[in-house]
C-alpha atoms as a PDB file:
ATOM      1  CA  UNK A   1       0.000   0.000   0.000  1.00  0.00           C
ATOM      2  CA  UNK A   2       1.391   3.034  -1.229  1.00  0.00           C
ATOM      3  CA  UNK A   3       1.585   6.420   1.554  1.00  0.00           C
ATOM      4  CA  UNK A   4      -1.308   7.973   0.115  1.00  0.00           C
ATOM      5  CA  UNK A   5      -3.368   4.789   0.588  1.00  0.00           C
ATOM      6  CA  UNK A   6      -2.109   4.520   3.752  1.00  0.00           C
ATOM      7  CA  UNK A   7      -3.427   8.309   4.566  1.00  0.00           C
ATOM      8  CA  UNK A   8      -6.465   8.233   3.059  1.00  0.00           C
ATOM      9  CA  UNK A   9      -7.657   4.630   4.755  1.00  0.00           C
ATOM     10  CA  UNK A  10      -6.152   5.739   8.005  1.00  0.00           C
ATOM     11  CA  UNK A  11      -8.520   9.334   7.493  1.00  0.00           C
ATOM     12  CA  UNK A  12     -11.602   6.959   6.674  1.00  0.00           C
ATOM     13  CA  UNK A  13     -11.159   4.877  10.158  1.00  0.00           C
ATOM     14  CA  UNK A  14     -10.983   8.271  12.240  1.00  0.00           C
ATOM     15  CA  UNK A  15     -13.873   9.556  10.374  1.00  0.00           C
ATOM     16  CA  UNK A  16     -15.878   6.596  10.926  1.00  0.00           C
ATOM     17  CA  UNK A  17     -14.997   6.352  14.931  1.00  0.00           C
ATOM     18  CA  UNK A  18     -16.153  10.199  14.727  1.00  0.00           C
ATOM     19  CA  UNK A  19     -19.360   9.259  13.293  1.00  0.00           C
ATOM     20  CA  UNK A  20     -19.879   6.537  15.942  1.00  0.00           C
ATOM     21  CA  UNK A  21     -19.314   8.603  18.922  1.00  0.00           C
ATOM     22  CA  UNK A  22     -21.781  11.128  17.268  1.00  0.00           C
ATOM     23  CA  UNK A  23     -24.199   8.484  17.191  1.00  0.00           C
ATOM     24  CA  UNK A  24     -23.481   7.676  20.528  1.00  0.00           C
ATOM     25  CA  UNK A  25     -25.364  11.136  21.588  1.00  0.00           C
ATOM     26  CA  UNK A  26     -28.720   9.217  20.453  1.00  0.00           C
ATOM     27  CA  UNK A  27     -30.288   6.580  21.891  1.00  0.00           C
ATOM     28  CA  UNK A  28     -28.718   3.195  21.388  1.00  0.00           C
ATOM     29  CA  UNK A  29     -30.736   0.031  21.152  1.00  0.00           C
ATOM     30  CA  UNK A  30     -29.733  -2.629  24.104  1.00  0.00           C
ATOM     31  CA  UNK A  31     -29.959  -5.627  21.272  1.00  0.00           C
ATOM     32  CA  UNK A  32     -29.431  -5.904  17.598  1.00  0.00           C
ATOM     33  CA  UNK A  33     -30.220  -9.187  15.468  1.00  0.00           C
ATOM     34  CA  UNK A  34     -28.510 -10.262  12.296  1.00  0.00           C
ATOM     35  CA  UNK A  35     -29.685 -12.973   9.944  1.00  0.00           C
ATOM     36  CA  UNK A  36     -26.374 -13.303   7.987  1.00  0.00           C
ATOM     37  CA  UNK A  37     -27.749 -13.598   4.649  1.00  0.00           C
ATOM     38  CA  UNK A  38     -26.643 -13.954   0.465  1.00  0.00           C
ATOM     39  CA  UNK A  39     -23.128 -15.469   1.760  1.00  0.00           C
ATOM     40  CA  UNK A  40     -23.217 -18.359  -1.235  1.00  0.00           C
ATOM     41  CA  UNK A  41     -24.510 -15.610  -3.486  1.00  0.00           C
ATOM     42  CA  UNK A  42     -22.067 -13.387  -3.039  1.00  0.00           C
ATOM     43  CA  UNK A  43     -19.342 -15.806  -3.592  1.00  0.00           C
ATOM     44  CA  UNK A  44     -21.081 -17.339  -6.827  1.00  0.00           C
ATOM     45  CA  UNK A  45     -21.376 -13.686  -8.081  1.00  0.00           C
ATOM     46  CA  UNK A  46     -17.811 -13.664  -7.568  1.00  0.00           C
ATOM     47  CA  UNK A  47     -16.653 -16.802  -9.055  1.00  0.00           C
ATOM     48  CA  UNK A  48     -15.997 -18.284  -5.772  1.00  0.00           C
ATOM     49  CA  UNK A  49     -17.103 -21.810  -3.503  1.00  0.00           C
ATOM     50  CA  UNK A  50     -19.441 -21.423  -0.956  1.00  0.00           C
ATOM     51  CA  UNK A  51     -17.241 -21.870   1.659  1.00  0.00           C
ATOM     52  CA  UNK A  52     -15.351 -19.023   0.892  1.00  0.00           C
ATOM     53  CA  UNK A  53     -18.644 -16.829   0.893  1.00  0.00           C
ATOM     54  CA  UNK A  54     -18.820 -17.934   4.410  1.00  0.00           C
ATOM     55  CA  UNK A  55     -15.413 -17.092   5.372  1.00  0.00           C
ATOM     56  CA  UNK A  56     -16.298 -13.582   3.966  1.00  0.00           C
ATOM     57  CA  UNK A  57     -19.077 -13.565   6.484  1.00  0.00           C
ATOM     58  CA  UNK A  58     -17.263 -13.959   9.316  1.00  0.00           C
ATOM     59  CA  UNK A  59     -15.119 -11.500   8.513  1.00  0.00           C
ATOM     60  CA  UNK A  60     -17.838  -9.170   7.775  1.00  0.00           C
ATOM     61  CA  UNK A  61     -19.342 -10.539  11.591  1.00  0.00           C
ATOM     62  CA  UNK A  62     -15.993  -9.552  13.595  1.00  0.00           C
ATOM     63  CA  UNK A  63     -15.896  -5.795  11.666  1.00  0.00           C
ATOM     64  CA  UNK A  64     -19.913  -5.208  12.731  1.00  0.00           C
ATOM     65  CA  UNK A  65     -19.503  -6.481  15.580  1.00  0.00           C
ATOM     66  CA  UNK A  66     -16.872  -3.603  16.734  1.00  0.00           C
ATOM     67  CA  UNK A  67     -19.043  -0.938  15.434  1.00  0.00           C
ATOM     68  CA  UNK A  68     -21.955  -2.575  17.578  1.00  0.00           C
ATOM     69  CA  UNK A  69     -19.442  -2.468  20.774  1.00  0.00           C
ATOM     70  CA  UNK A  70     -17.976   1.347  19.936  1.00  0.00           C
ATOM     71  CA  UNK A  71     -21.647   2.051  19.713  1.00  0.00           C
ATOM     72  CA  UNK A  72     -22.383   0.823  23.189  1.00  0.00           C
ATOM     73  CA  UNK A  73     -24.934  -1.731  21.988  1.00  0.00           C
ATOM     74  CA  UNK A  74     -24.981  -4.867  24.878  1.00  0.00           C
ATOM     75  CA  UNK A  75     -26.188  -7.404  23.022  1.00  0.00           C
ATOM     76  CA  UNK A  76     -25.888  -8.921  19.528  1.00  0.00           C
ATOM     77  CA  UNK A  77     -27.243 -12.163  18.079  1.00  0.00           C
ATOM     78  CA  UNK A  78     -26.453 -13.676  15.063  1.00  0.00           C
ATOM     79  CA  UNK A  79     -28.110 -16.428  12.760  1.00  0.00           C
ATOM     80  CA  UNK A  80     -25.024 -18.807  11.831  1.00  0.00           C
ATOM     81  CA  UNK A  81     -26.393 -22.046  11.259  1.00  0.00           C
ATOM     82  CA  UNK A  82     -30.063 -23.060  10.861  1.00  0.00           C
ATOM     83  CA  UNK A  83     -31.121 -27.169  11.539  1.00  0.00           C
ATOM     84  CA  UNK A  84     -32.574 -27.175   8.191  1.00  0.00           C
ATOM     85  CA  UNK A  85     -29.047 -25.865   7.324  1.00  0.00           C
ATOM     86  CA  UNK A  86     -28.378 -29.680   7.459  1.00  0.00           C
ATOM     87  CA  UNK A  87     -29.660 -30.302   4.485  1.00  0.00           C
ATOM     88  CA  UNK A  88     -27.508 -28.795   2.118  1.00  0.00           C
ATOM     89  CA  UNK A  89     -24.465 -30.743   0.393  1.00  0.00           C
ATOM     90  CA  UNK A  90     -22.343 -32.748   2.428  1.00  0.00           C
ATOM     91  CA  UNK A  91     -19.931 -31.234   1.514  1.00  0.00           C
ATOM     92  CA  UNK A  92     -20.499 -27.554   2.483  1.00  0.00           C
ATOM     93  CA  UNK A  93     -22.277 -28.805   5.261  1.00  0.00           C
ATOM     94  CA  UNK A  94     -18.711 -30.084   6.284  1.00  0.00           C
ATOM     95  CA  UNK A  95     -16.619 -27.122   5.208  1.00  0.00           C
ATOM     96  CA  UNK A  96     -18.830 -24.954   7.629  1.00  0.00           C
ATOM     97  CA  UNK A  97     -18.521 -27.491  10.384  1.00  0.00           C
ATOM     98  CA  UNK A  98     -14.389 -26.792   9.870  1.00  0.00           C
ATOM     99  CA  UNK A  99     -14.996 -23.052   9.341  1.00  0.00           C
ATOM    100  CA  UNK A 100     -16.970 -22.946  12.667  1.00  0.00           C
ATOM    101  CA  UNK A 101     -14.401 -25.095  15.175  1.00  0.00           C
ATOM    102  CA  UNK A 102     -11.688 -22.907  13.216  1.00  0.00           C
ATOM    103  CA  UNK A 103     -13.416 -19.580  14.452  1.00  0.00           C
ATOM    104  CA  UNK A 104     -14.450 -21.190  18.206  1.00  0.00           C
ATOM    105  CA  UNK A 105     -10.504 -22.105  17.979  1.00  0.00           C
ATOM    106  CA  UNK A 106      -9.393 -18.400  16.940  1.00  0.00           C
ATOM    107  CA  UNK A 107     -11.776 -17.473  19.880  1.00  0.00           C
ATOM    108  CA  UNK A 108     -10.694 -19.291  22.338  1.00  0.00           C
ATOM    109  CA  UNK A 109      -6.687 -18.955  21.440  1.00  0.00           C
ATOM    110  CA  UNK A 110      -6.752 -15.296  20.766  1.00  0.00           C
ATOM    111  CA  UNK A 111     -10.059 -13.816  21.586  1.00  0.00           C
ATOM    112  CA  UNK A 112      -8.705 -10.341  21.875  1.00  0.00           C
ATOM    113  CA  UNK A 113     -12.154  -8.174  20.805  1.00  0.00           C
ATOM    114  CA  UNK A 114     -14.239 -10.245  23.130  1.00  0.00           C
ATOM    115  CA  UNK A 115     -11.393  -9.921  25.767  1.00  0.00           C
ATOM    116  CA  UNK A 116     -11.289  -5.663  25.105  1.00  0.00           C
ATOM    117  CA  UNK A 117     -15.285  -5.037  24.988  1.00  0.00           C
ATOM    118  CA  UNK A 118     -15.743  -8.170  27.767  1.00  0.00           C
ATOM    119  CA  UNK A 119     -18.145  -9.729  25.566  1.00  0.00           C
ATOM    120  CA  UNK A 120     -19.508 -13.309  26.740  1.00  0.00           C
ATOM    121  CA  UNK A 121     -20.039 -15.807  24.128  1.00  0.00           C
ATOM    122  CA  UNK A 122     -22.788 -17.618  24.084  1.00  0.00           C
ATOM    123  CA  UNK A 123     -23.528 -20.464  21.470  1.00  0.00           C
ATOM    124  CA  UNK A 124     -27.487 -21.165  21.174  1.00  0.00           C
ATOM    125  CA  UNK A 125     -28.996 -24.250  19.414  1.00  0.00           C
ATOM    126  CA  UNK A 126     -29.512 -28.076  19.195  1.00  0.00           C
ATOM    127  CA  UNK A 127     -26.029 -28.398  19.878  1.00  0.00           C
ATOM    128  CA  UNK A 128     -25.756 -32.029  20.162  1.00  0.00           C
ATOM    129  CA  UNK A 129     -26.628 -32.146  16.283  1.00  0.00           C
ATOM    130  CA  UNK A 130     -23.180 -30.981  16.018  1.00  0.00           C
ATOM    131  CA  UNK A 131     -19.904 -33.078  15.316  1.00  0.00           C
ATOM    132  CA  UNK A 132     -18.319 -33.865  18.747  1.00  0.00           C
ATOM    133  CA  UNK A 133     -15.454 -31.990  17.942  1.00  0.00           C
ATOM    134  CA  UNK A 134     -17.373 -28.912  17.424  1.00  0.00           C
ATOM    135  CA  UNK A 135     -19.436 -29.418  20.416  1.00  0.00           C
ATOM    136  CA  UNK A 136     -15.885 -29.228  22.190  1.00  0.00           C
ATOM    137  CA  UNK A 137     -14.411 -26.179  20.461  1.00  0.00           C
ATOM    138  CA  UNK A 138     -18.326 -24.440  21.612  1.00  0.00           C
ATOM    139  CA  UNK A 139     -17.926 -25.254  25.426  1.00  0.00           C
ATOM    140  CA  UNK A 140     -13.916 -24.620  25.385  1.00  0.00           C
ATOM    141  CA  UNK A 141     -14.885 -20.903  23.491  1.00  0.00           C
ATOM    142  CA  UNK A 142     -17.398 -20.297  25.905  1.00  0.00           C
ATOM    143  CA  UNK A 143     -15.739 -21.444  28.930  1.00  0.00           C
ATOM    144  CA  UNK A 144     -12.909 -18.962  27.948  1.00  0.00           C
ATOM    145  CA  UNK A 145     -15.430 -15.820  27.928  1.00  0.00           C
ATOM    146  CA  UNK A 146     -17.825 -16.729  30.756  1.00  0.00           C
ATOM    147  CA  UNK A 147     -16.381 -14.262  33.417  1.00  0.00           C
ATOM    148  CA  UNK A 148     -16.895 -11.774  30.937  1.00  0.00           C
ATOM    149  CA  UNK A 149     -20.075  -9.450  31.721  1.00  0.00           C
ATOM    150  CA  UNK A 150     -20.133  -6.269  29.736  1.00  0.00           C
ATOM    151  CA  UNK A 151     -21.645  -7.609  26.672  1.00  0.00           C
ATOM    152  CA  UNK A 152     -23.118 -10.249  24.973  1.00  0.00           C
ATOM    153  CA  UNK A 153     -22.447 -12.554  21.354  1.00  0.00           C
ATOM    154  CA  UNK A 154     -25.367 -14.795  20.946  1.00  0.00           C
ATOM    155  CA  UNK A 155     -24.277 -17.163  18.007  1.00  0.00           C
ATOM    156  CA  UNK A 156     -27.461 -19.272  17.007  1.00  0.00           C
ATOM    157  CA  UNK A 157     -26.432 -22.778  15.624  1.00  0.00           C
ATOM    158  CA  UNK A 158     -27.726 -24.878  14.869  1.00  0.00           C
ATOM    159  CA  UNK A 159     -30.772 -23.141  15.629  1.00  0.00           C
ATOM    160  CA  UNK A 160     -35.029 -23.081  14.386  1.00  0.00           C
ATOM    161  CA  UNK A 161     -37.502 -20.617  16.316  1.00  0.00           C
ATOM    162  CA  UNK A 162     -39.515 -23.738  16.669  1.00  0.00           C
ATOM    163  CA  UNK A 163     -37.484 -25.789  18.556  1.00  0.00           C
ATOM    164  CA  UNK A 164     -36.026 -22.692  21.061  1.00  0.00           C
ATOM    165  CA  UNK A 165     -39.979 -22.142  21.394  1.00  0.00           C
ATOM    166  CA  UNK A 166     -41.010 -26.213  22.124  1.00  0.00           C
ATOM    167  CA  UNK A 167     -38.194 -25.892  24.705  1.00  0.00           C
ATOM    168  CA  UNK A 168     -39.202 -23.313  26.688  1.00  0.00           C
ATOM    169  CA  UNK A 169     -42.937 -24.504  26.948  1.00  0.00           C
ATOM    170  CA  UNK A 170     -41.099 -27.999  28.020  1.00  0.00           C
ATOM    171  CA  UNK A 171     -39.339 -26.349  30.722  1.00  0.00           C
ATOM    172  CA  UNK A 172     -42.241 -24.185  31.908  1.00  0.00           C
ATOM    173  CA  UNK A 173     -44.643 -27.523  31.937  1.00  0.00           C
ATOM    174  CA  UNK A 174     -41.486 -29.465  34.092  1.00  0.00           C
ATOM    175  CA  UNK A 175     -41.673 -26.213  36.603  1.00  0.00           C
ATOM    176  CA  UNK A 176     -44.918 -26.823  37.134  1.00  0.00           C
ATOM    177  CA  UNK A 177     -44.877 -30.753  37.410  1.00  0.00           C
ATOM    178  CA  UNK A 178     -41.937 -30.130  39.876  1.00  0.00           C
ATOM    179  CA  UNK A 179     -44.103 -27.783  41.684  1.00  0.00           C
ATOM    180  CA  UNK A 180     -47.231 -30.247  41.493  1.00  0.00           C
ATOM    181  CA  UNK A 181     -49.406 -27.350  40.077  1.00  0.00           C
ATOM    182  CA  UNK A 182     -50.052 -28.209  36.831  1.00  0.00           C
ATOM    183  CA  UNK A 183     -53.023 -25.882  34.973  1.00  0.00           C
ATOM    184  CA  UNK A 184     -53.397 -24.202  32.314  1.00  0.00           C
ATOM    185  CA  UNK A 185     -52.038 -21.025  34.457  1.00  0.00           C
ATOM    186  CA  UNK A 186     -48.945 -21.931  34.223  1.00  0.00           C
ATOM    187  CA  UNK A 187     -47.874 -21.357  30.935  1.00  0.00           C
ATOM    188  CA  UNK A 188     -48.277 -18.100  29.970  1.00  0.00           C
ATOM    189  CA  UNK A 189     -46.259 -15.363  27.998  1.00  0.00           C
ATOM    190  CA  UNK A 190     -43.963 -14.033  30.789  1.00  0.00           C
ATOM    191  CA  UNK A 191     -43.084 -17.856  31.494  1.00  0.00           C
ATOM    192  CA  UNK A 192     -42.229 -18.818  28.330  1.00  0.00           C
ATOM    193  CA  UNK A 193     -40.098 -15.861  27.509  1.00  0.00           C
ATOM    194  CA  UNK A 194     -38.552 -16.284  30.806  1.00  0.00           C
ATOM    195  CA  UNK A 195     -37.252 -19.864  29.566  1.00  0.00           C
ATOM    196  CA  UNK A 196     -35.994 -19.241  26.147  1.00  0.00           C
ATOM    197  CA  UNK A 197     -32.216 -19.239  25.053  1.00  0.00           C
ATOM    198  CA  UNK A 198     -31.675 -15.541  24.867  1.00  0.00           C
ATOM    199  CA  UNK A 199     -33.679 -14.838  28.022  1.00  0.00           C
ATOM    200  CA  UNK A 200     -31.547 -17.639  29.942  1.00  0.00           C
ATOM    201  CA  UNK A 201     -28.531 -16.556  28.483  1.00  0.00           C
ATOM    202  CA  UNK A 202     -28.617 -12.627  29.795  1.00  0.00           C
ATOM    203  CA  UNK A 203     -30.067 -11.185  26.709  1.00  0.00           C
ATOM    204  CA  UNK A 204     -32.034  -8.131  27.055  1.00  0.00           C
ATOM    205  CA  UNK A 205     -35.635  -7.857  24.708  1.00  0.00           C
ATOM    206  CA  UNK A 206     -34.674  -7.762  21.155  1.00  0.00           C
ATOM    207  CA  UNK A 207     -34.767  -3.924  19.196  1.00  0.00           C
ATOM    208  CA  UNK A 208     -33.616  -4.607  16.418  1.00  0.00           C
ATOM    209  CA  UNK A 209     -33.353  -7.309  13.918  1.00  0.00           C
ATOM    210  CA  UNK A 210     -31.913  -6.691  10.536  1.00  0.00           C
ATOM    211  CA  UNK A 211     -31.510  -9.750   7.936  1.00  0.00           C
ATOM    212  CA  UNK A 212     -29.557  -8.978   4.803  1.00  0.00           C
ATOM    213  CA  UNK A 213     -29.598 -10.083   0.534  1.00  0.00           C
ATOM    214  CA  UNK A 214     -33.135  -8.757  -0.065  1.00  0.00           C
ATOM    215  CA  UNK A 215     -35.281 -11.718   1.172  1.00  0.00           C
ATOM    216  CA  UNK A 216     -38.165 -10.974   3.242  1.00  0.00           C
ATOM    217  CA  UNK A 217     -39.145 -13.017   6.121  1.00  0.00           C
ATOM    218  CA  UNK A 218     -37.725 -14.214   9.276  1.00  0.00           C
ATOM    219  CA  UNK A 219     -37.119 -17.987   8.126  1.00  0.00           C
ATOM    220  CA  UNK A 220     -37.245 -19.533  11.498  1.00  0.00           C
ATOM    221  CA  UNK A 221     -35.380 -16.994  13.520  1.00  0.00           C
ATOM    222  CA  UNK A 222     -36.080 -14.901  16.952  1.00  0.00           C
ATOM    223  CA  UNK A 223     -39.877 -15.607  16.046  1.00  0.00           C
ATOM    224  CA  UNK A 224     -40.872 -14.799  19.667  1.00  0.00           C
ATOM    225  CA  UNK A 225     -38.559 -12.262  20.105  1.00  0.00           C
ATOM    226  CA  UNK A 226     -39.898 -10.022  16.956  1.00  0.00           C
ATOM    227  CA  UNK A 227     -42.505  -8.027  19.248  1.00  0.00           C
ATOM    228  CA  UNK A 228     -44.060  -5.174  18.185  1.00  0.00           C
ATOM    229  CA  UNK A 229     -41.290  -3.180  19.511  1.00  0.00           C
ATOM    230  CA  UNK A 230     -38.859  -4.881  17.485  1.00  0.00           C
ATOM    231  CA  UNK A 231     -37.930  -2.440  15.006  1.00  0.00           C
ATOM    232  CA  UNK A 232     -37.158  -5.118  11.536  1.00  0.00           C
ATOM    233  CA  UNK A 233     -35.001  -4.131   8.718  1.00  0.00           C
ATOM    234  CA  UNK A 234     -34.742  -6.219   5.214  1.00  0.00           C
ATOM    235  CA  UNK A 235     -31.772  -4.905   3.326  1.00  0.00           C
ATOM    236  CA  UNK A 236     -30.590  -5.858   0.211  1.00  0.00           C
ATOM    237  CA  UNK A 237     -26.991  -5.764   0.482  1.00  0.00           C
ATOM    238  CA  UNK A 238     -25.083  -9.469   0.891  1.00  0.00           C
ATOM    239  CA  UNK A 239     -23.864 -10.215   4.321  1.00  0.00           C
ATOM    240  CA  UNK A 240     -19.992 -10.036   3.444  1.00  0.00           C
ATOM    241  CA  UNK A 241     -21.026  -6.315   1.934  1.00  0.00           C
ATOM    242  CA  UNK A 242     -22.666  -4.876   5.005  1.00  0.00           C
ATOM    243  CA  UNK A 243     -20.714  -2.414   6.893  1.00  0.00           C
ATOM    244  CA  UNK A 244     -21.465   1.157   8.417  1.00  0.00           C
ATOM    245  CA  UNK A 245     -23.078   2.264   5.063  1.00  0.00           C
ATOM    246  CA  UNK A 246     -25.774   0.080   5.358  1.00  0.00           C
ATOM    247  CA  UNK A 247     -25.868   0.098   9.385  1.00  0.00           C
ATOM    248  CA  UNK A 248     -25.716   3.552  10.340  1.00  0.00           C
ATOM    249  CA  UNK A 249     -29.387   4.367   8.537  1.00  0.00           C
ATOM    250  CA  UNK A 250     -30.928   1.704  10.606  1.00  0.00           C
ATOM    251  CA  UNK A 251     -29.725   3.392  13.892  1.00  0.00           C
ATOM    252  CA  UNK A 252     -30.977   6.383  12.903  1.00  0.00           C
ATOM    253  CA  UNK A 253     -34.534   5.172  12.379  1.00  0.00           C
ATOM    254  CA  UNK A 254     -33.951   3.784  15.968  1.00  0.00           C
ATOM    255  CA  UNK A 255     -32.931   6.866  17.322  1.00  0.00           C
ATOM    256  CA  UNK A 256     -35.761   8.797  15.227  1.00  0.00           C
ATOM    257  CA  UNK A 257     -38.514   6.432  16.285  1.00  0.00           C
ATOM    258  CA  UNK A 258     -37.415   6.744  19.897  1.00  0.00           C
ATOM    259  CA  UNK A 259     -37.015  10.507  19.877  1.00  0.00           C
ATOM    260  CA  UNK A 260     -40.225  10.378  18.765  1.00  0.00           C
ATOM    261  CA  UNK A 261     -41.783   8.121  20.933  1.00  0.00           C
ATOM    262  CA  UNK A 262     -40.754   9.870  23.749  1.00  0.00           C
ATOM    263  CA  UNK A 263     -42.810  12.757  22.798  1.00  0.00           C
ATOM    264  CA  UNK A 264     -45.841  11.034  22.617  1.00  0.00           C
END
């Protein structure tokens, strides 16, 4: 990279930290959901495998990730692996099994941005669908974050709305067979939210949830969680494209939609 390169991407990263901290005068939302979308399709429109879509897209996750920590946003929860996922070729099926214990591995080695914004990882899903060796890189990358309390990284794999939803109205009916009251009191709203994956891992109600490549629907994640105060974004930029450009006019319809809420 020549010294004018050098200069002028050096003067675009203090810009864009100077933007954050403006932003950081507004309200902030306490979570933010991304359904990592169009990784394959960006890589075919590039001439590349699959796999090396993904790669992109984790990439892409680390970089938003830091603007969602400079921002002073606690909580962020990604869509990494669906259980329908499963049925996709073998063979990328098994190159993202390798990409993912690679990544839990680079975590739990040199986790250095969860280490500076004391983010705790927290891996959500029918785990034991997983390879065992993945299973162990999940509890070895979470064991190595769990002291840490400022902020949270919800990763959902393999993971279907369903199933975190069939879960927590298991648990609730156990409570009350523990309990010996068993009615139909007993499961209601509150008490399912209360046992679901996000709510049991520390996560705060969900603000935002943004899924990217232009599709249109929620395809089996944070079903419960999308309230009517969850504020939903469909973008059409691929996942290993999005980056401030697309994410700073989201939080300003947060921060607009608050402002004016609060006048109401």
């Amino acid at each position: 990279m020549t010294w004018p390169q050098s200069f002028l991407a050096f003067l675009k990263a203090q810009l864009a930290l100077l933007l954050l901290r403006v932003l950081t005068a507004g309200p902030i939302p306490r979570h933010v959901a991304f359904e990592m979308d169009g990784n394959r399709r960006f890589a075919r429109r590039t001439g590349r495998r699959a796999v090396e879509g993904h790669s992109d897209g984790f990439h892409t996750l680390k970089q938003v990730l830091e603007i969602c920590m400079r921002l002073g946003i606690r909580c962020v929860t990604v869509y990494a692996f669906a259980i329908e996922n499963f049925n996709r070729p073998p063979e990328e099926v098994d190159a993202l099994m390798k990409l993912g214990e690679e990544r839990l591995v680079e975590i739990a080695q040199n986790g250095a941005l969860l280490s500076q914004h004391g983010i705790r990882l927290n891996v959500l899903g029918q785990r034991e669908l997983l390879p065992s060796h993945v299973q162990a890189a999940i509890e070895k990358a979470e064991g190595m974050t769990r002291q840490n309390t400022r902020s949270i990284l919800n990763v959902c794999a393999p993971y279907a709305s369903r199933h975190e939803i069939t879960l927590a109205v298991q648990s609730v009916v156990q409570q009350a067979l523990d309990k010996e009251k068993v009615d139909s009191s007993s499961i209601t709203e509150q008490s399912i939210d209360e046992n679901l994956m996000t709510t049991l891992g520390g996560s705060p109600p969900l603000d935002i949830f943004v899924r990217t490549s232009g599709v249109k629907r929620l395809s089996g994640f944070l079903q419960w969680q999308c309230c009517e105060n969850t504020q939903i974004h469909m973008v059409d930029t691929y996942w290993p494209d999005f980056g401030l450009r697309d994410f700073v006019p989201i939080i300003l319809d947060y921060q607009q939609k608050m402002w004016a809420r609060s006048k109401v």
